[in-house]
C-alpha atoms as a PDB file:
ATOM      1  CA  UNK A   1       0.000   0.000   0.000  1.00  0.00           C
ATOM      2  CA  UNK A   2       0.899   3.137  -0.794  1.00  0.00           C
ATOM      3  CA  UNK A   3      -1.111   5.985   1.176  1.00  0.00           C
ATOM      4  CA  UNK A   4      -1.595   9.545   0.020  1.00  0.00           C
ATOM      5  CA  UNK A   5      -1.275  11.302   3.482  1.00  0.00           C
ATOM      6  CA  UNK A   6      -2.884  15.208   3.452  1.00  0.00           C
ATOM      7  CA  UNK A   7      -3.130  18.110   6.063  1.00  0.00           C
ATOM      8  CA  UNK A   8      -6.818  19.342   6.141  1.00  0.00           C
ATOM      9  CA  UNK A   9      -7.701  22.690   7.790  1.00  0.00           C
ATOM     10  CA  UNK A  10      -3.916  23.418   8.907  1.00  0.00           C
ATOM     11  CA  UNK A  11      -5.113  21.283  12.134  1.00  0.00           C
ATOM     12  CA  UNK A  12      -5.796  17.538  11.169  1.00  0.00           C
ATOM     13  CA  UNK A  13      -3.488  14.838   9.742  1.00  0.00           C
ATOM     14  CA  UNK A  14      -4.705  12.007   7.587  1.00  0.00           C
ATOM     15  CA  UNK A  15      -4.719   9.713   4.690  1.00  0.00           C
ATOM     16  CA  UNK A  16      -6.722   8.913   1.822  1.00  0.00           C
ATOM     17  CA  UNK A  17      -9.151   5.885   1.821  1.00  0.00           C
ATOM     18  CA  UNK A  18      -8.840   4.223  -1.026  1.00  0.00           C
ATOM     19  CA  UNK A  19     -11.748   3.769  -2.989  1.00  0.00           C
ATOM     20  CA  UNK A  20     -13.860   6.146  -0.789  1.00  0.00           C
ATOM     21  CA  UNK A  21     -12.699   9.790  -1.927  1.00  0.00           C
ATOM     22  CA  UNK A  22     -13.272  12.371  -0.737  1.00  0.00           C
ATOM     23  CA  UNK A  23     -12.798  10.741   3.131  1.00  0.00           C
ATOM     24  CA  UNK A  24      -9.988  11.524   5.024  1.00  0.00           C
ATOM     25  CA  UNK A  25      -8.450   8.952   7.559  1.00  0.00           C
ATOM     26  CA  UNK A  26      -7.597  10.820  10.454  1.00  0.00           C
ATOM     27  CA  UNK A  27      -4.358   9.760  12.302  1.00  0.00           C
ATOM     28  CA  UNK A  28      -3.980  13.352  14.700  1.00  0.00           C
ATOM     29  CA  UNK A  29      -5.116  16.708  14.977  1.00  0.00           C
ATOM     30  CA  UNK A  30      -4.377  19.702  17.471  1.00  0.00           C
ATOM     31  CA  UNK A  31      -6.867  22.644  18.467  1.00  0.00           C
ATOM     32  CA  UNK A  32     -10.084  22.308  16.801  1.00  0.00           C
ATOM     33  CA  UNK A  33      -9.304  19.480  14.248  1.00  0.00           C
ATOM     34  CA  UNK A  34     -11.289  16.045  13.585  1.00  0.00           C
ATOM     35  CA  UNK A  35     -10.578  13.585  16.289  1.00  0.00           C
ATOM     36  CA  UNK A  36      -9.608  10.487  14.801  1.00  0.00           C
ATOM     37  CA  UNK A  37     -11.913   8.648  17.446  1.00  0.00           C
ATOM     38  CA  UNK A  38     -14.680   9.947  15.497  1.00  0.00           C
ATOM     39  CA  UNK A  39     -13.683   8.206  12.438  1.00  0.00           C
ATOM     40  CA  UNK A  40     -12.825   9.528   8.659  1.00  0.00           C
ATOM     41  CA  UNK A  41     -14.397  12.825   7.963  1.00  0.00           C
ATOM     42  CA  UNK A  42     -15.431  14.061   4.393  1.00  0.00           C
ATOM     43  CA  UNK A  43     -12.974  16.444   2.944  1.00  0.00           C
ATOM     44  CA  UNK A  44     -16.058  18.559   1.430  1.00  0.00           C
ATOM     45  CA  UNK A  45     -14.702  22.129   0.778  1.00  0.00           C
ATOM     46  CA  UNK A  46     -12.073  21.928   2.919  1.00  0.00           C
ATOM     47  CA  UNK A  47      -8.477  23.284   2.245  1.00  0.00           C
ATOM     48  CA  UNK A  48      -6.101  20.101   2.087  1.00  0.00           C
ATOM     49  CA  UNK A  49      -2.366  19.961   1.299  1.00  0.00           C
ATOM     50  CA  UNK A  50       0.299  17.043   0.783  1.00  0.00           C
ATOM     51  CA  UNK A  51       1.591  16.295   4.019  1.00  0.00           C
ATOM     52  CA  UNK A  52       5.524  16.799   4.552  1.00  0.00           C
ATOM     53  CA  UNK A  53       7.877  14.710   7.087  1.00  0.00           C
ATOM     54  CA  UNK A  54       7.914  17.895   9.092  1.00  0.00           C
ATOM     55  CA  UNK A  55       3.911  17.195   9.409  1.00  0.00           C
ATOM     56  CA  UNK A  56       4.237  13.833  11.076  1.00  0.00           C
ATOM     57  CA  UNK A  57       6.762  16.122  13.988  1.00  0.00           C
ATOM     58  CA  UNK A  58       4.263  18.863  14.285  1.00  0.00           C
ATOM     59  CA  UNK A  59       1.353  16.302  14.711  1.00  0.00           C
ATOM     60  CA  UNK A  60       3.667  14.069  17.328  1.00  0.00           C
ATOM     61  CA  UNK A  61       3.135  11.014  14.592  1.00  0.00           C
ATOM     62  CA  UNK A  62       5.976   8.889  13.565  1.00  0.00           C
ATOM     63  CA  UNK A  63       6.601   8.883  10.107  1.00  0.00           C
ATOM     64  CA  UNK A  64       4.838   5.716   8.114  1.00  0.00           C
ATOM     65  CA  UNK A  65       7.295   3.925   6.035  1.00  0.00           C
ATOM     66  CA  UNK A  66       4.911   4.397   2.758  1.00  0.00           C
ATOM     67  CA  UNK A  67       4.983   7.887   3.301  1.00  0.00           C
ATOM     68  CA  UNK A  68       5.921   9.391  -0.211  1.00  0.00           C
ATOM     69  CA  UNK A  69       5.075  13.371  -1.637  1.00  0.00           C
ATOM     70  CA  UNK A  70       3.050  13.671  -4.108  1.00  0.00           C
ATOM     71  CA  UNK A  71       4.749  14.524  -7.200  1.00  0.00           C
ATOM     72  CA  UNK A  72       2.950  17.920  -8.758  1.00  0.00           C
ATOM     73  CA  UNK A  73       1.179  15.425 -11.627  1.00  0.00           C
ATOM     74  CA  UNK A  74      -0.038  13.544  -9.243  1.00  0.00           C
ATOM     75  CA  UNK A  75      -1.469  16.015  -6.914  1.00  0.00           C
ATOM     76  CA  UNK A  76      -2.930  17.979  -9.585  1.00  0.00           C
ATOM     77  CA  UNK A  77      -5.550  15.142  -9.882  1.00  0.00           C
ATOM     78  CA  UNK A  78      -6.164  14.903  -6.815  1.00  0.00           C
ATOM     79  CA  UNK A  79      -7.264  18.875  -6.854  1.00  0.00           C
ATOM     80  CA  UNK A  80      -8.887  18.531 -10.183  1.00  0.00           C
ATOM     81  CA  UNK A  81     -10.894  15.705  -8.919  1.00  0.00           C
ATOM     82  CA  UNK A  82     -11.775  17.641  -5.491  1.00  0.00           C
ATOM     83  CA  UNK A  83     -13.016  20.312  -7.716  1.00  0.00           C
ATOM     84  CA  UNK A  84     -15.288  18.421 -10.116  1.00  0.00           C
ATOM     85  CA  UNK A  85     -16.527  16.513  -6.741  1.00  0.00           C
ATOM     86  CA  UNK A  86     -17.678  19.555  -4.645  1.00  0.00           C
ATOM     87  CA  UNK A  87     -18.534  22.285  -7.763  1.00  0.00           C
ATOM     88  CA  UNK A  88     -21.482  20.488  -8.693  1.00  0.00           C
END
């Protein structure tokens, strides 16, 4: 496996679910962020970027071995997709 991990609001931490886009799987958040004991959250209109090592540090979460950046191809899908999902 090879997660997609993303930083939604600026305050949660999570991965892609494969086959379920738009849901985020949340691994941490600080102040105000979904609370991974609530389960995956939508990511809806929410701003999301690629998560970076420094990420994982800030959000006390040790650094999955899968963990890869997106390359700039690859994560303008992602956004292109986002858009087509919530601009209907």
């Amino acid at each position: 496996m090879n997660a997609k991990y993303l930083v939604m609001n600026e305050n949660t931490l999570g991965y892609l679910i494969d086959g379920r886009f738009p849901q985020l799987g949340v691994l941490a958040c600080i102040k105000g962020g979904h609370d991974w004991k609530n389960g995956s959250v939508m990511i809806g209109c929410s701003p999301v970027r690629p998560a970076t090592a420094e990420d994982f540090n800030h959000f006390r979460v040790h650094v999955p071995s899968d963990h890869s950046e997106f390359d700039q191809a690859e994560w303008d899908k992602f956004l292109a997709r986002h858009h087509e999902l919530w601009s209907r």
